[in-house]
N, C-alpha and C. Protein backbone atom coordinates (compact mmCIF):
# COMPACT_ATOMS: atom_id res chain seq x y z
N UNK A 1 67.18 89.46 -71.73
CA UNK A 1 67.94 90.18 -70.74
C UNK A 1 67.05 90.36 -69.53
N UNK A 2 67.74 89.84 -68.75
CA UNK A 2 66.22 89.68 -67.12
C UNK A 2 66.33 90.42 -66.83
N UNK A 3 67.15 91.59 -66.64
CA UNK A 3 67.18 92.76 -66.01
C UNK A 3 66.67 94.39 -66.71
N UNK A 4 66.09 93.74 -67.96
CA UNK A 4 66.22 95.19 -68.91
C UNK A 4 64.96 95.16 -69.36
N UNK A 5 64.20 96.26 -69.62
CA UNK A 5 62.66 96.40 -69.87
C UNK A 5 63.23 96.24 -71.33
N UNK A 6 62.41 96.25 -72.35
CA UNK A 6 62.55 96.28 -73.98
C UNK A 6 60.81 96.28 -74.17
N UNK A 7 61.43 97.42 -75.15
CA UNK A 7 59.97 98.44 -75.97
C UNK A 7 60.34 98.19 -77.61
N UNK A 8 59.56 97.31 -78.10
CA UNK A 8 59.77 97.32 -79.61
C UNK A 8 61.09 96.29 -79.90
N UNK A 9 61.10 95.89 -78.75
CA UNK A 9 62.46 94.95 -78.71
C UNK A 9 63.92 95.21 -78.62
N UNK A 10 63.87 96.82 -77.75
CA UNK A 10 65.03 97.47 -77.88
C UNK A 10 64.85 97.74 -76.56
N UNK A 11 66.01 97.92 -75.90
CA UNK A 11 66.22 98.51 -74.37
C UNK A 11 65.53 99.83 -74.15
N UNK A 12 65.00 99.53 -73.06
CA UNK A 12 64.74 101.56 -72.74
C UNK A 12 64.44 101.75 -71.51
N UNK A 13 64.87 100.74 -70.60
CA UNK A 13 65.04 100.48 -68.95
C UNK A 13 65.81 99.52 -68.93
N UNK A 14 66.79 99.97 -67.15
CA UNK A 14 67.40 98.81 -66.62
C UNK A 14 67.35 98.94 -65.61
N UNK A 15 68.00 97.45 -64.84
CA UNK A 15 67.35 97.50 -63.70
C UNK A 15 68.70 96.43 -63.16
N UNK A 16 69.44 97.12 -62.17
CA UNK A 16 70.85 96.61 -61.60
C UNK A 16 70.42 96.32 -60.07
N UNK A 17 70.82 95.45 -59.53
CA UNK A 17 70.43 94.69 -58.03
C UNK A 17 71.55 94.10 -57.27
N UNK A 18 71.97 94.58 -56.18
CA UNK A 18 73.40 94.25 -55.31
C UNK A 18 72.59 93.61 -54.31
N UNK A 19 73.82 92.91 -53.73
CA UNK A 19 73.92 92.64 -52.19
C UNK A 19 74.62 92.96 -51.56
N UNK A 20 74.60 94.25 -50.63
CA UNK A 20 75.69 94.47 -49.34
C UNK A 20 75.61 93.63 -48.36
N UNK A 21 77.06 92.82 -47.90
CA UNK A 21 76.37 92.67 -46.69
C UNK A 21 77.47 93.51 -45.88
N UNK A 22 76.72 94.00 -44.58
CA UNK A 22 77.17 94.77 -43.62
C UNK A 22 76.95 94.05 -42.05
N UNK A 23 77.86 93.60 -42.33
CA UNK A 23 78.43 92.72 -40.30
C UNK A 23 77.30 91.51 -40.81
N UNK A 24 76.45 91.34 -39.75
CA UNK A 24 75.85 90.80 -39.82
C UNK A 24 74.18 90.66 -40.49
N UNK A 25 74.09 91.64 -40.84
CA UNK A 25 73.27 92.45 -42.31
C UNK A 25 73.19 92.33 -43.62
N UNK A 26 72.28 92.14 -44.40
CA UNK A 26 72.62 92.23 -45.75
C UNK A 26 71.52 93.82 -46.14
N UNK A 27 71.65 93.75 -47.09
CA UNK A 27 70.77 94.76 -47.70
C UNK A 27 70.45 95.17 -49.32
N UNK A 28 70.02 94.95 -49.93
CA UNK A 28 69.39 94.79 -51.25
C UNK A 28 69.39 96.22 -52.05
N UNK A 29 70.60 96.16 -52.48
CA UNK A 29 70.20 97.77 -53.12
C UNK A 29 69.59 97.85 -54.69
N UNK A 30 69.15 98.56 -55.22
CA UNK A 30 68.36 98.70 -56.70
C UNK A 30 68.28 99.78 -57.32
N UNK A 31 68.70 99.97 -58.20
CA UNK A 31 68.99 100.73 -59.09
C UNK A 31 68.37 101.00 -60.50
N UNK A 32 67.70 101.91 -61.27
CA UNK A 32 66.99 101.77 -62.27
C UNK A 32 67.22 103.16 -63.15
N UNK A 33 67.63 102.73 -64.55
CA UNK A 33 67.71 103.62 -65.07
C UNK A 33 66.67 103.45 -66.22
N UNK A 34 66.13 105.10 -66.93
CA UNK A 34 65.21 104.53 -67.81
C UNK A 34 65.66 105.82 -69.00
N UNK A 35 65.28 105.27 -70.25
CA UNK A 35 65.55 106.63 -71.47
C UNK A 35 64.55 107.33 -71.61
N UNK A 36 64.60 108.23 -70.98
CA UNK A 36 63.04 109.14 -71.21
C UNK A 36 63.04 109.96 -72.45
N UNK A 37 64.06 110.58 -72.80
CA UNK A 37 64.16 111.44 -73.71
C UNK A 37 65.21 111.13 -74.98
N UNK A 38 66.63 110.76 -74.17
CA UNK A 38 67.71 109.69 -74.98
C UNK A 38 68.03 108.39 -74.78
N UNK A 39 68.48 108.09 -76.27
CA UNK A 39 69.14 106.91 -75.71
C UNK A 39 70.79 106.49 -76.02
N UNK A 40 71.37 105.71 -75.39
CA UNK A 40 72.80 105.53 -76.07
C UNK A 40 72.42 104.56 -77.67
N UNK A 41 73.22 105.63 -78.58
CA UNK A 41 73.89 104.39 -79.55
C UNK A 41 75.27 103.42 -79.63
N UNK A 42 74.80 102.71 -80.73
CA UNK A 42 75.65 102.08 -80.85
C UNK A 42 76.73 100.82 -79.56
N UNK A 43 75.32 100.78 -79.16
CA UNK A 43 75.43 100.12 -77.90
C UNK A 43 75.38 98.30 -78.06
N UNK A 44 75.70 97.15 -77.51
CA UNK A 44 75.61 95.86 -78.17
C UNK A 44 73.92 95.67 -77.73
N UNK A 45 73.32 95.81 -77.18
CA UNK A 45 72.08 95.63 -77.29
C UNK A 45 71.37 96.92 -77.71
N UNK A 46 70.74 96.83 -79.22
CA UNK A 46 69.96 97.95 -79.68
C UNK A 46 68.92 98.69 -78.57
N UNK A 47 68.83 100.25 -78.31
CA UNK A 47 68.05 100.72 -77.25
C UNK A 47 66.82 101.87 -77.57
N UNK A 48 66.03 102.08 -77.34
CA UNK A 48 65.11 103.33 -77.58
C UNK A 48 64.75 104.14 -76.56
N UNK A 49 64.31 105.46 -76.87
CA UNK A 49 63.66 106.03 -75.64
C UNK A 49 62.54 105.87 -75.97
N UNK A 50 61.59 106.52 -74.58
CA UNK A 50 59.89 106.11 -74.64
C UNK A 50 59.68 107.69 -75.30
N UNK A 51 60.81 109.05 -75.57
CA UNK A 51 60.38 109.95 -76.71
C UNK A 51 60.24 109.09 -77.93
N UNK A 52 61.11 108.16 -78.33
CA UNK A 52 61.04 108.33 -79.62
C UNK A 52 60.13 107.41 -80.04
N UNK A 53 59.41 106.38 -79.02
CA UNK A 53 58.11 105.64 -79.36
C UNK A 53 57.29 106.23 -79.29
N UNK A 54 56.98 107.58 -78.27
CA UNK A 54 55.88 108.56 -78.35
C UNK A 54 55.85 109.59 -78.65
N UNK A 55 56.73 109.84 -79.53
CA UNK A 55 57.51 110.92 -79.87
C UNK A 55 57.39 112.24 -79.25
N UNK A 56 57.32 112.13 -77.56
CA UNK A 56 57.12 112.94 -76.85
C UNK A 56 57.84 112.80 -75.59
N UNK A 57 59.06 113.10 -74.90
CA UNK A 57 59.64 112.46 -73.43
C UNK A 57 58.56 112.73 -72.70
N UNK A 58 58.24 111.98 -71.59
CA UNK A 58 57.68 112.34 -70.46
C UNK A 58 58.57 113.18 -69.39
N UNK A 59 57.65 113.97 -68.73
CA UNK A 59 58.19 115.08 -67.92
C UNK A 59 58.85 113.83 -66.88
N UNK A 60 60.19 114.07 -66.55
CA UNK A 60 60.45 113.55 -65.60
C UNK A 60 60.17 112.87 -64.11
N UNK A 61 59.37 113.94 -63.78
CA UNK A 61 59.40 113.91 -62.02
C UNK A 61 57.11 112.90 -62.49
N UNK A 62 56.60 112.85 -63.61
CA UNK A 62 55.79 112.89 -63.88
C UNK A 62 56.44 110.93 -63.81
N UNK A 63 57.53 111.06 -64.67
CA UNK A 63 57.90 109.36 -64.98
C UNK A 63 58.19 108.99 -63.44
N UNK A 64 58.95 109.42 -62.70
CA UNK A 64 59.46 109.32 -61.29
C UNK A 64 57.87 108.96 -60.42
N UNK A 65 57.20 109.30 -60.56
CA UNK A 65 55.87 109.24 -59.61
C UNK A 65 55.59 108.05 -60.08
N UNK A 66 54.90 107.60 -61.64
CA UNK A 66 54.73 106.68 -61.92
C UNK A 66 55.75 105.19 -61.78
N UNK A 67 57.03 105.71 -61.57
CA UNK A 67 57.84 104.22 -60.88
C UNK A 67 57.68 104.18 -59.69
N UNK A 68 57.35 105.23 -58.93
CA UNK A 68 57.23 104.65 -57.50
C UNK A 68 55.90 104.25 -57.28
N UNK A 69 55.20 104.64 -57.49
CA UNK A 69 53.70 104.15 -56.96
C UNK A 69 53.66 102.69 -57.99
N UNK A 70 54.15 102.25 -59.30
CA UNK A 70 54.61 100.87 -59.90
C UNK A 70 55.17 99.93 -58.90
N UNK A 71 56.11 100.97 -58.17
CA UNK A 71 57.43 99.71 -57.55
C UNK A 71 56.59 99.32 -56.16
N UNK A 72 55.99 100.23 -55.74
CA UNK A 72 55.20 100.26 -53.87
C UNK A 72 53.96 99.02 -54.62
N UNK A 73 53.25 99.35 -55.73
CA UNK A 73 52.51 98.26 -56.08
C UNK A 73 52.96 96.86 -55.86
N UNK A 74 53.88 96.62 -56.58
CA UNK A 74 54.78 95.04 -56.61
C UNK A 74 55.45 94.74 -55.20
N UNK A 75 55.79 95.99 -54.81
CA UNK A 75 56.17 95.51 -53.45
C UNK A 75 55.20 94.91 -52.32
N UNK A 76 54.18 95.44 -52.70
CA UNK A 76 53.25 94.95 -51.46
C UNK A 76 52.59 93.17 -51.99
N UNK A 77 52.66 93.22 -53.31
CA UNK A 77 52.07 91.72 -53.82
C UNK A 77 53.52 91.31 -53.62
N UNK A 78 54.71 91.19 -53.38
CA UNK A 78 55.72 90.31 -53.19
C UNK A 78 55.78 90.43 -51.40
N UNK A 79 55.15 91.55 -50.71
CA UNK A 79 55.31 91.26 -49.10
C UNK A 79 54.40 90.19 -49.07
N UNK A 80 52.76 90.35 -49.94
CA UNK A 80 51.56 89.59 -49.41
C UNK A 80 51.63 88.10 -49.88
N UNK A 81 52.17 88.07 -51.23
CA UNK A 81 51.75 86.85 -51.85
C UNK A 81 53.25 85.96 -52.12
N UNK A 82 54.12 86.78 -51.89
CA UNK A 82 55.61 86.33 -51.93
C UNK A 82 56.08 86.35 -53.04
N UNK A 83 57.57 85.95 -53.04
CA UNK A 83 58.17 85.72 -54.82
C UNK A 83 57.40 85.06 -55.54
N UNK A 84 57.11 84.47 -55.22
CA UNK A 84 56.21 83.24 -56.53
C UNK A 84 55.79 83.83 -57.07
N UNK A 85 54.51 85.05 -56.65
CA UNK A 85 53.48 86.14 -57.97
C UNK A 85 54.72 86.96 -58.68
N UNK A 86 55.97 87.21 -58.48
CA UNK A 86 56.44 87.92 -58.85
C UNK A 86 57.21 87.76 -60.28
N UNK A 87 57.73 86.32 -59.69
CA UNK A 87 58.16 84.90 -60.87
C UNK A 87 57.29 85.02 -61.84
N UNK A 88 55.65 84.41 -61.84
CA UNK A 88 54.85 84.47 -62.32
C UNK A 88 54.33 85.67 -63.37
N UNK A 89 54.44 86.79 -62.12
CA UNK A 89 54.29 87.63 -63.54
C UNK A 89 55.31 88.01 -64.62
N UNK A 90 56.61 87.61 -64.11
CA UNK A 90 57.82 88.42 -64.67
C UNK A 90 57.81 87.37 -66.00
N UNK A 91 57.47 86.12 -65.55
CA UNK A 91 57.70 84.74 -66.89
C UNK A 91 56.83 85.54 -68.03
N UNK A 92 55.07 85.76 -67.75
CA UNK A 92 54.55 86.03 -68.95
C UNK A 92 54.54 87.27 -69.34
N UNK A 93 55.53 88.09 -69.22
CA UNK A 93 56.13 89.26 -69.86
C UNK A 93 57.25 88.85 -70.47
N UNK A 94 58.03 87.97 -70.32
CA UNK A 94 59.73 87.92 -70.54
C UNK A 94 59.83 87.73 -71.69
N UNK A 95 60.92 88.31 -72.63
CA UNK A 95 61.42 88.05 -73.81
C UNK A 95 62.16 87.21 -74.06
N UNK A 96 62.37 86.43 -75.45
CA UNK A 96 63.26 85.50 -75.53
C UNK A 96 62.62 84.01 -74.61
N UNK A 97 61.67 83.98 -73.52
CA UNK A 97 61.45 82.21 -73.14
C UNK A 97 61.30 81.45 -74.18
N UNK A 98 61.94 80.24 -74.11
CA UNK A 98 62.07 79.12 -75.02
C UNK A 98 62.96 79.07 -76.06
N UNK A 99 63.38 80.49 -76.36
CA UNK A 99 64.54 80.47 -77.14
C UNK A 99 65.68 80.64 -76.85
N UNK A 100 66.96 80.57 -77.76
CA UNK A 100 68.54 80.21 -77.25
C UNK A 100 68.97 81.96 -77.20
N UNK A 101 69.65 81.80 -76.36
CA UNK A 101 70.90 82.67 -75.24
C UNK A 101 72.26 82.57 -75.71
N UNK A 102 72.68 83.32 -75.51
CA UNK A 102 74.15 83.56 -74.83
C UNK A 102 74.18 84.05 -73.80
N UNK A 103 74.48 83.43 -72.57
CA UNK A 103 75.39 84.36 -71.41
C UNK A 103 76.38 84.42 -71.44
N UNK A 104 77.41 85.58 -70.90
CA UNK A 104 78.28 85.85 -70.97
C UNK A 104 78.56 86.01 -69.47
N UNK A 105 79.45 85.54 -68.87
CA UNK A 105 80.13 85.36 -67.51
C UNK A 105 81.02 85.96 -67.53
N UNK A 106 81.45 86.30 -66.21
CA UNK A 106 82.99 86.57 -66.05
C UNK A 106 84.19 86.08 -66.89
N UNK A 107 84.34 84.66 -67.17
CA UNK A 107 85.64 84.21 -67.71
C UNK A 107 84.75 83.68 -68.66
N UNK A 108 83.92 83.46 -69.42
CA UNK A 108 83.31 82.25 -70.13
C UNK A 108 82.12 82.82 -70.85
N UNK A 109 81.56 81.88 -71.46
CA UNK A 109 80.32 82.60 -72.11
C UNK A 109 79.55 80.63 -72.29
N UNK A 110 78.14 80.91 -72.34
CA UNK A 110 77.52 79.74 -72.36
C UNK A 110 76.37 79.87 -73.13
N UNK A 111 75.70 78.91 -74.15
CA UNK A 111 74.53 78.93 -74.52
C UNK A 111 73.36 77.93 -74.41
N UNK A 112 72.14 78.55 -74.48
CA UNK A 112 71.15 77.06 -74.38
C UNK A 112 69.70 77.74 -74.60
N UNK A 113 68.89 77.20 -74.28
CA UNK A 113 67.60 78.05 -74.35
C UNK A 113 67.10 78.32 -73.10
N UNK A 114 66.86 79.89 -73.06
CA UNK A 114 65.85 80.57 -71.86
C UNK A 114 64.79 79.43 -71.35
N UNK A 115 64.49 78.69 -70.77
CA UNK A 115 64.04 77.47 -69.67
C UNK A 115 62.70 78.26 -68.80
N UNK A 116 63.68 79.15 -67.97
CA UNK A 116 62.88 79.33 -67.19
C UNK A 116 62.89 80.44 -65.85
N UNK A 117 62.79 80.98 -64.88
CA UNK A 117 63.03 81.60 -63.90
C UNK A 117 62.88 80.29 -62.81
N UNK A 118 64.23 80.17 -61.77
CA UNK A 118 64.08 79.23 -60.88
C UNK A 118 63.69 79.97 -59.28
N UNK A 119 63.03 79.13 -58.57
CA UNK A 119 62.19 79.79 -57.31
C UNK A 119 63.13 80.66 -56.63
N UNK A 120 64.43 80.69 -56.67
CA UNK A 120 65.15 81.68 -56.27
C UNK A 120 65.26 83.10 -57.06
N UNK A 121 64.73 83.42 -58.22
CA UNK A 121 64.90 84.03 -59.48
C UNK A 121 66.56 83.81 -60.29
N UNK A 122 66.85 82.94 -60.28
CA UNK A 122 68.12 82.49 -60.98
C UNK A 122 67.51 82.17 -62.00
N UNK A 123 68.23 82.42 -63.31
CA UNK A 123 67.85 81.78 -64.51
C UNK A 123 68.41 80.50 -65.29
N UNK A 124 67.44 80.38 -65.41
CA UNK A 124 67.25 78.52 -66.00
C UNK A 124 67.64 78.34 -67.35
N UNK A 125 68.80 77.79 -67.92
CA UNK A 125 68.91 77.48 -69.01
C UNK A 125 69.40 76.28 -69.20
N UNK A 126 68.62 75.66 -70.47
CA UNK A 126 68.99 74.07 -70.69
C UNK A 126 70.15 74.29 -71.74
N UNK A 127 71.12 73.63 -70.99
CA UNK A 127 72.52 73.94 -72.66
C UNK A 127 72.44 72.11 -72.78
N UNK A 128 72.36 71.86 -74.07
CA UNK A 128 72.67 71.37 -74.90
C UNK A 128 74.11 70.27 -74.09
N UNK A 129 73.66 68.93 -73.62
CA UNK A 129 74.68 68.03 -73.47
C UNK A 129 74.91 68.07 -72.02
N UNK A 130 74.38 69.04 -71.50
CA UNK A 130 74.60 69.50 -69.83
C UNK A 130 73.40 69.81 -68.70
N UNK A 131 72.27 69.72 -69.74
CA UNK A 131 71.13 69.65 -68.83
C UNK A 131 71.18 71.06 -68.28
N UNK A 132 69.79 71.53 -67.11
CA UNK A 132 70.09 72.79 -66.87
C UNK A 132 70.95 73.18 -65.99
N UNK A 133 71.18 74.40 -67.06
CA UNK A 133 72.31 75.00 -66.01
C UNK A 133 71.21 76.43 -65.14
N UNK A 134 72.02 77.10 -63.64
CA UNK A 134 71.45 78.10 -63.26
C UNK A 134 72.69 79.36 -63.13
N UNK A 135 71.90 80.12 -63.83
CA UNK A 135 72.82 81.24 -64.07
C UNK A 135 72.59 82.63 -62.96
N UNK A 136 73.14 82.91 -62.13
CA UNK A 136 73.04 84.44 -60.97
C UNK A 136 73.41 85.57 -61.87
N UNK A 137 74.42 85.42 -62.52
CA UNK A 137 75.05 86.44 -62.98
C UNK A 137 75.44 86.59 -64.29
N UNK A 138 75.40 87.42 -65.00
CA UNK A 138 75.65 87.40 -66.15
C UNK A 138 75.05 88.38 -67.35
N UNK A 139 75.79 88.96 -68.79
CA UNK A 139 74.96 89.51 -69.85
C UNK A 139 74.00 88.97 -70.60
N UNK A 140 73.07 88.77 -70.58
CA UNK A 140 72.65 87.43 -71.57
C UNK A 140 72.32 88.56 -72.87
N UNK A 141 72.20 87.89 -74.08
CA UNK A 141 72.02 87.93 -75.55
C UNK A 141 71.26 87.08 -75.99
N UNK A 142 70.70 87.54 -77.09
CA UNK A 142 69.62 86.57 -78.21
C UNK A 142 70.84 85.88 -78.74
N UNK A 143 70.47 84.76 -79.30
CA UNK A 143 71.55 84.00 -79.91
C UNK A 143 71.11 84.24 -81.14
N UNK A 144 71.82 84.93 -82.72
CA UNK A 144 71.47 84.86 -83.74
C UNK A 144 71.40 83.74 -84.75
C-alpha cells in the first residue's frame, strides 16, 4: 500500500494526496492520519496503533512536532536533490516489492507484481501477459 506506513505489517499511518487545480494553479494538498492511541477494527487491511506496539500512546502535540520537523526534513532533500532521493528512499523501505498485488480501481481490479516506483511516482506493476502496467490510482492489496 504506497500510501500507508505499516508497523509489524499492519497499518498505523496514512497518507492521502490531491490535486486542486484552481484557474490556472494547481496545488498539492496532503493529508495524514496516524493511530496514536486507537485503531479501527475489522478493517480490510489489518491496523495497529504505535500504543499498542509501545504499549504507551505518544502525547499528541509531542507526535505532531515529530511529523513536522520529519516532513520539513524530506522536504528540503526533495527541494535540493529532487524526486529521485525521494523514490529512492521510499523503494528501500516499501513493502510487498517484488511480490504480487491486487489493485483495485474504480471499475476493475488488476494483478501482477509490485515492479517498481516510476520517475513520476506512479506505480509499476508487471501483470502477467501485459507487460507493465502504471497505476496513479488505486487500493492495492497483498495478493494471498
Amino acid at each position: 500500500r504506497p500510501n500507508d506506513i505499516l508497523l509489524n505489517s499492519r497499518k498505523v499511518a496514512g497518507i492521502l494526496i490531491e490535486v486542486v487545480a484552481d484557474g490556472t494553479a494547481s496545488r498539492v494538498i496532503v493529508g495524514c492520519g496516524v493511530n496514536l492511541a486507537h485503531y479501527p477494527e475489522g478493517t480490510e487491511y489489518p491496523a495497529i496503533s504505535i500504543a499498542e506496539f509501545a504499549e504507551e500512546a505518544p502525547n499528541p502535540q509531542d507526535a505532531l512536532g515529530r511529523l513536522v520537523v520529519s516532513w520539513d526534513a524530506w522536504y528540503e532533500i526533495w527541494r535540493n536533490r529532487g524526486f529521485e532521493a525521494i523514490r529512492s528512499a521510499w523503494l528501500t523501505r516499501a513493502d510487498g516489492l517484488g511480490k504480487k498485488l491486487t489493485v483495485r480501481l474504480e471499475d476493475s481490479e488488476i494483478e501482477g507484481v509490485f515492479e517498481s516506483l516510476a520517475d513520476d511516482g506512479t506505480l509499476l506493476l508487471r501483470v502477467e501477459g501485459d507487460g507493465l502496467e502504471r497505476v496513479t490510482a488505486g487500493d492495492v492489496f497483498p495478493l494471498s
